[in-house]
Protein backbone atom coordinates (compact mmCIF):
# COMPACT_ATOMS: atom_id res chain seq x y z
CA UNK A 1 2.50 -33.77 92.87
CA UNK A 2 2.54 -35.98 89.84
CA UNK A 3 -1.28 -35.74 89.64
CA UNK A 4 -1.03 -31.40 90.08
CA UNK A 5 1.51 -31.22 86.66
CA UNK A 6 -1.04 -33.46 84.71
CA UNK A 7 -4.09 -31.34 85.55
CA UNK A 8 -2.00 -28.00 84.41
CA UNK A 9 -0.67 -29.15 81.76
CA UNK A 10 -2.47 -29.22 78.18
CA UNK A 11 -3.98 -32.44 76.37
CA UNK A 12 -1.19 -34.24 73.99
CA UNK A 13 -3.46 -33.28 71.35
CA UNK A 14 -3.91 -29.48 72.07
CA UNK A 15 -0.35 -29.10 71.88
CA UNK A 16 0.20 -30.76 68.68
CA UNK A 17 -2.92 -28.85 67.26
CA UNK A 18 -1.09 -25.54 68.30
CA UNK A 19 2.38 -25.87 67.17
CA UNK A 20 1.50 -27.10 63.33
CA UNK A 21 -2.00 -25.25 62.90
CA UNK A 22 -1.56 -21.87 63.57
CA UNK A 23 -4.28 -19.30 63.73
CA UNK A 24 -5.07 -17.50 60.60
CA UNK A 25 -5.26 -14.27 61.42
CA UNK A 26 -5.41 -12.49 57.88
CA UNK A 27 -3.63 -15.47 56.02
CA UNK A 28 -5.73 -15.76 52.66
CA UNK A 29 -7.14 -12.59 52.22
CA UNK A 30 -5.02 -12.05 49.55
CA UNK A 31 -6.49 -15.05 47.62
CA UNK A 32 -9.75 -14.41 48.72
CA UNK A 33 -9.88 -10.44 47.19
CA UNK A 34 -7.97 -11.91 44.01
CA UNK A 35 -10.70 -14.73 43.77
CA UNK A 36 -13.81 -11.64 44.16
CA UNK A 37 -12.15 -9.01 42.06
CA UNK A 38 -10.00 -11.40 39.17
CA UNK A 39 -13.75 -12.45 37.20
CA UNK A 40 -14.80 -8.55 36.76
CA UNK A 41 -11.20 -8.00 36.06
CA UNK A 42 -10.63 -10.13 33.23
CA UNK A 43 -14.23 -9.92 31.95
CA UNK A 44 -13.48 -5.64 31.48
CA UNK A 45 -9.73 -6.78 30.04
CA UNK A 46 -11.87 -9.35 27.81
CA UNK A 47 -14.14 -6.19 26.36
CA UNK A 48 -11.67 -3.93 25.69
CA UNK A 49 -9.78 -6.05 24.06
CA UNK A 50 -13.14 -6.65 21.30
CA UNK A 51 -13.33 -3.54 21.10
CA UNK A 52 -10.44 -2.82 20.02
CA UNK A 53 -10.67 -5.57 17.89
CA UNK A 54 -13.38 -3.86 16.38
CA UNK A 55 -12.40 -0.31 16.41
CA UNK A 56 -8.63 -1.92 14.42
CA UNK A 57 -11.94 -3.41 12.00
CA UNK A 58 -13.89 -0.81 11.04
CA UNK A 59 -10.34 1.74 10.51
CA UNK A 60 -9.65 -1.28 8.07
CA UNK A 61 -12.32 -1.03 6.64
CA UNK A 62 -12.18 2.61 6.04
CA UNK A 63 -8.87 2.64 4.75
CA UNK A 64 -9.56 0.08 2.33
CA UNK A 65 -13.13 1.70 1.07
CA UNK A 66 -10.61 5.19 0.38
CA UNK A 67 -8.08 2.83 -1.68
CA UNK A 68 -11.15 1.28 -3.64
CA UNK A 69 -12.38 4.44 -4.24
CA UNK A 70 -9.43 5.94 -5.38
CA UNK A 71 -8.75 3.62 -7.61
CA UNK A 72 -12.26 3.33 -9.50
CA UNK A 73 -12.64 6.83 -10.03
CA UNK A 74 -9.54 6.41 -12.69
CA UNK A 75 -11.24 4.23 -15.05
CA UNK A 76 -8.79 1.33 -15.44
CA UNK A 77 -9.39 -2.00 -15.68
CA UNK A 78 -6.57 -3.15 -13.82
CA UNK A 79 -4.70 -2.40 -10.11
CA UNK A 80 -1.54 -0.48 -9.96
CA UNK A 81 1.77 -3.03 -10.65
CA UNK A 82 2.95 -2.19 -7.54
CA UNK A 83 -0.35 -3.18 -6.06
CA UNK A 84 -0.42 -6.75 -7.97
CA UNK A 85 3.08 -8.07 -7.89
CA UNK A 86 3.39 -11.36 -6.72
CA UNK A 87 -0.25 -11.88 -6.41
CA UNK A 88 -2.47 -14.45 -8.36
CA UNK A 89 -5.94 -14.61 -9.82
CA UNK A 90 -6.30 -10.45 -9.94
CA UNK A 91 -9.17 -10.08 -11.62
CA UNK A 92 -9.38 -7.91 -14.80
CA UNK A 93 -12.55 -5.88 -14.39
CA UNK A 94 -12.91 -2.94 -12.86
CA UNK A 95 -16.03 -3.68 -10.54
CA UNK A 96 -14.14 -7.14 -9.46
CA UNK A 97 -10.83 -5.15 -9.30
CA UNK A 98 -12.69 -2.71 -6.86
CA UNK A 99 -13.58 -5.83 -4.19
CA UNK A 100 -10.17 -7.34 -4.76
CA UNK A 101 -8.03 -4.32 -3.44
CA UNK A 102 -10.73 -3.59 -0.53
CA UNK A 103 -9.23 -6.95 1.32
CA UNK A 104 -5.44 -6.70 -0.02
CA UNK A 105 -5.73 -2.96 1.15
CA UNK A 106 -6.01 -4.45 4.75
CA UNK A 107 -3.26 -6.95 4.97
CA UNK A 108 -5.81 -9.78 5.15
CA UNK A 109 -7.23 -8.87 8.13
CA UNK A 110 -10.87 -8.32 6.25
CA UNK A 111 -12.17 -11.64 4.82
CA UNK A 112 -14.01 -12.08 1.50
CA UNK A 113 -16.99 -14.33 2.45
CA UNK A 114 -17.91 -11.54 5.30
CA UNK A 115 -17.64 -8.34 2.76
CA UNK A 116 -20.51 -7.05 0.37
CA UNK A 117 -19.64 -4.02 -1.55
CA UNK A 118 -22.15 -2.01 -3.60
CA UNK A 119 -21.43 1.00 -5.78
CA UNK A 120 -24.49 2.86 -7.40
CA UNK A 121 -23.77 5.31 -10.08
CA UNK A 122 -25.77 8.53 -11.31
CA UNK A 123 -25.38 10.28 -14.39
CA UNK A 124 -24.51 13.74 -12.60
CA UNK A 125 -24.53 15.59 -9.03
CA UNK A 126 -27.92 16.98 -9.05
CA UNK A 127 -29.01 13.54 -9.14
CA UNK A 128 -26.90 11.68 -6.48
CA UNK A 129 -28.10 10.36 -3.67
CA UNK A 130 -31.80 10.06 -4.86
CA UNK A 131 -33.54 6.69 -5.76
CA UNK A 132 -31.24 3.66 -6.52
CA UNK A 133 -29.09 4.73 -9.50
CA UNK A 134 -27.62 2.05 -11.63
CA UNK A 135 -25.57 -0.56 -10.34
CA UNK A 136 -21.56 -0.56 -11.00
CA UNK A 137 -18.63 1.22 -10.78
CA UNK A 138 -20.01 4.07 -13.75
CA UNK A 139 -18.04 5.84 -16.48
CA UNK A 140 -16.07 8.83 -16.95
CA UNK A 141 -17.86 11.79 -14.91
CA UNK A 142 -20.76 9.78 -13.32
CA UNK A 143 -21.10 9.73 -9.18
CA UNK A 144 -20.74 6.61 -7.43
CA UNK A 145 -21.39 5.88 -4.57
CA UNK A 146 -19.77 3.44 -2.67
CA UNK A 147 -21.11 0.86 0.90
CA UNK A 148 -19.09 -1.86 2.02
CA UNK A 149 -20.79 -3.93 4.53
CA UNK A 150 -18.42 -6.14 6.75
CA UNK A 151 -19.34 -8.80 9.20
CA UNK A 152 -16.73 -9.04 11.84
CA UNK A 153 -17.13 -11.87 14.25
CA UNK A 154 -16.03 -11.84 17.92
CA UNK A 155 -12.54 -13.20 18.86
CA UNK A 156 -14.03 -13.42 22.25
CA UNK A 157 -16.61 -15.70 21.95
CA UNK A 158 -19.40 -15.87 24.97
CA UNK A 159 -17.64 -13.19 26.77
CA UNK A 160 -18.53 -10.39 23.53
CA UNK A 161 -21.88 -12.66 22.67
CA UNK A 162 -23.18 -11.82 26.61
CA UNK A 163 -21.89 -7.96 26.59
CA UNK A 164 -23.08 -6.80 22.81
CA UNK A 165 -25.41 -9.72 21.47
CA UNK A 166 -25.05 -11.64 18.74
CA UNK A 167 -22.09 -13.16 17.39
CA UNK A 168 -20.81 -10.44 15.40
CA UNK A 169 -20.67 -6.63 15.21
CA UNK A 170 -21.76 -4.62 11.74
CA UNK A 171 -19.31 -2.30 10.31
CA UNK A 172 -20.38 0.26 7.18
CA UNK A 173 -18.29 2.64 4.78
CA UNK A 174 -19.61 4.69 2.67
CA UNK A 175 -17.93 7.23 0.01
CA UNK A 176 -19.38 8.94 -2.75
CA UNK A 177 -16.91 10.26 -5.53
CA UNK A 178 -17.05 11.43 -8.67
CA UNK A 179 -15.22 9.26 -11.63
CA UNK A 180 -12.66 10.86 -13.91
CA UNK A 181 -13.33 11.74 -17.25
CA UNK A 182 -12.32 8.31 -18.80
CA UNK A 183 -13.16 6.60 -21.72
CA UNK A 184 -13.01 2.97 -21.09
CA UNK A 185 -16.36 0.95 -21.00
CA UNK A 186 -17.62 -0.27 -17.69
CA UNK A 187 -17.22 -4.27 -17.23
């Protein structure tokens, strides 16, 4: 009798195995769809957040190529009042003036070192657009023509680098206006 209950029963070992280890079943399918789905995920998140990074850049941009435009076509030599209190070093040319608004115009969010801005001027309209024209911001009446160039790197490093290329994405302006009738000499 003693010998039947042994032979019936389970091993020690079974026993213990089935009360703490408990089949699976669908425990850690969560995890395991979060683990396949969370790298394409945040890689898409990743991208749309540089491009909007880049979309916010070249609006910047924009906006500040209008303001520079607007305010070379008047002929001064210096920035509104409104436009230079509390700032240092403004410069006092008109050409230098021109750069100088293009990155207060954006709040700081466009950089110096990563902007080039050329203006070309031509003596009238039936001539704009054609050949080089002379460098600088003109005189009273002339066209210019104005191309800022800005080099906006990634803020998402690898991620961007592996989806666009390179390690930083172009953005151009370009405006062409005609100057005031003013009378103060180009500097």
């Amino acid at each position: 009798m003693f010998a039947e209950g042994l032979i019936n029963r389970p091993p020690i070992r079974g026993r213990i195995v089935r009360r703490f280890c408990k089949p699976l079943g669908r425990r850690g399918v969560a995890a395991t769809e979060f683990a396949l789905i969370s790298i394409p995920f945040f890689i898409i998140v990743i991208g749309c957040m540089e491009v909007a990074w880049q979309l916010a850049t070249g609006a910047a941009l924009d906006h500040a190529a209008l303001r520079a435009s607007r305010y070379g076509i008047t002929g001064s030599n210096t920035p509104p009042s409104w436009q230079t209190t509390g700032q240092e070093n403004v410069p006092t040319c008109r050409s230098q003036n021109i750069i100088w608004l293009v990155t207060q115009s954006t709040g700081g969010m466009l950089k110096v070192a990563n902007l080039t801005v050329t203006t070309a001027a031509w003596p009238n309209v039936s001539g704009a657009g054609t050949g080089t024209g002379t460098q600088g911001a003109g005189s009273g009446g002339q066209i210019i023509a104005y191309t800022l160039t800005y080099r906006q790197p990634f803020i998402t490093g690898l991620v961007a680098a592996s989806l666009f290329g390179g390690d930083s994405f172009t953005h151009q302006a370009f405006l062409m206006v005609k100057n005031e009738p003013f009378e103060n000499a180009a500097c």
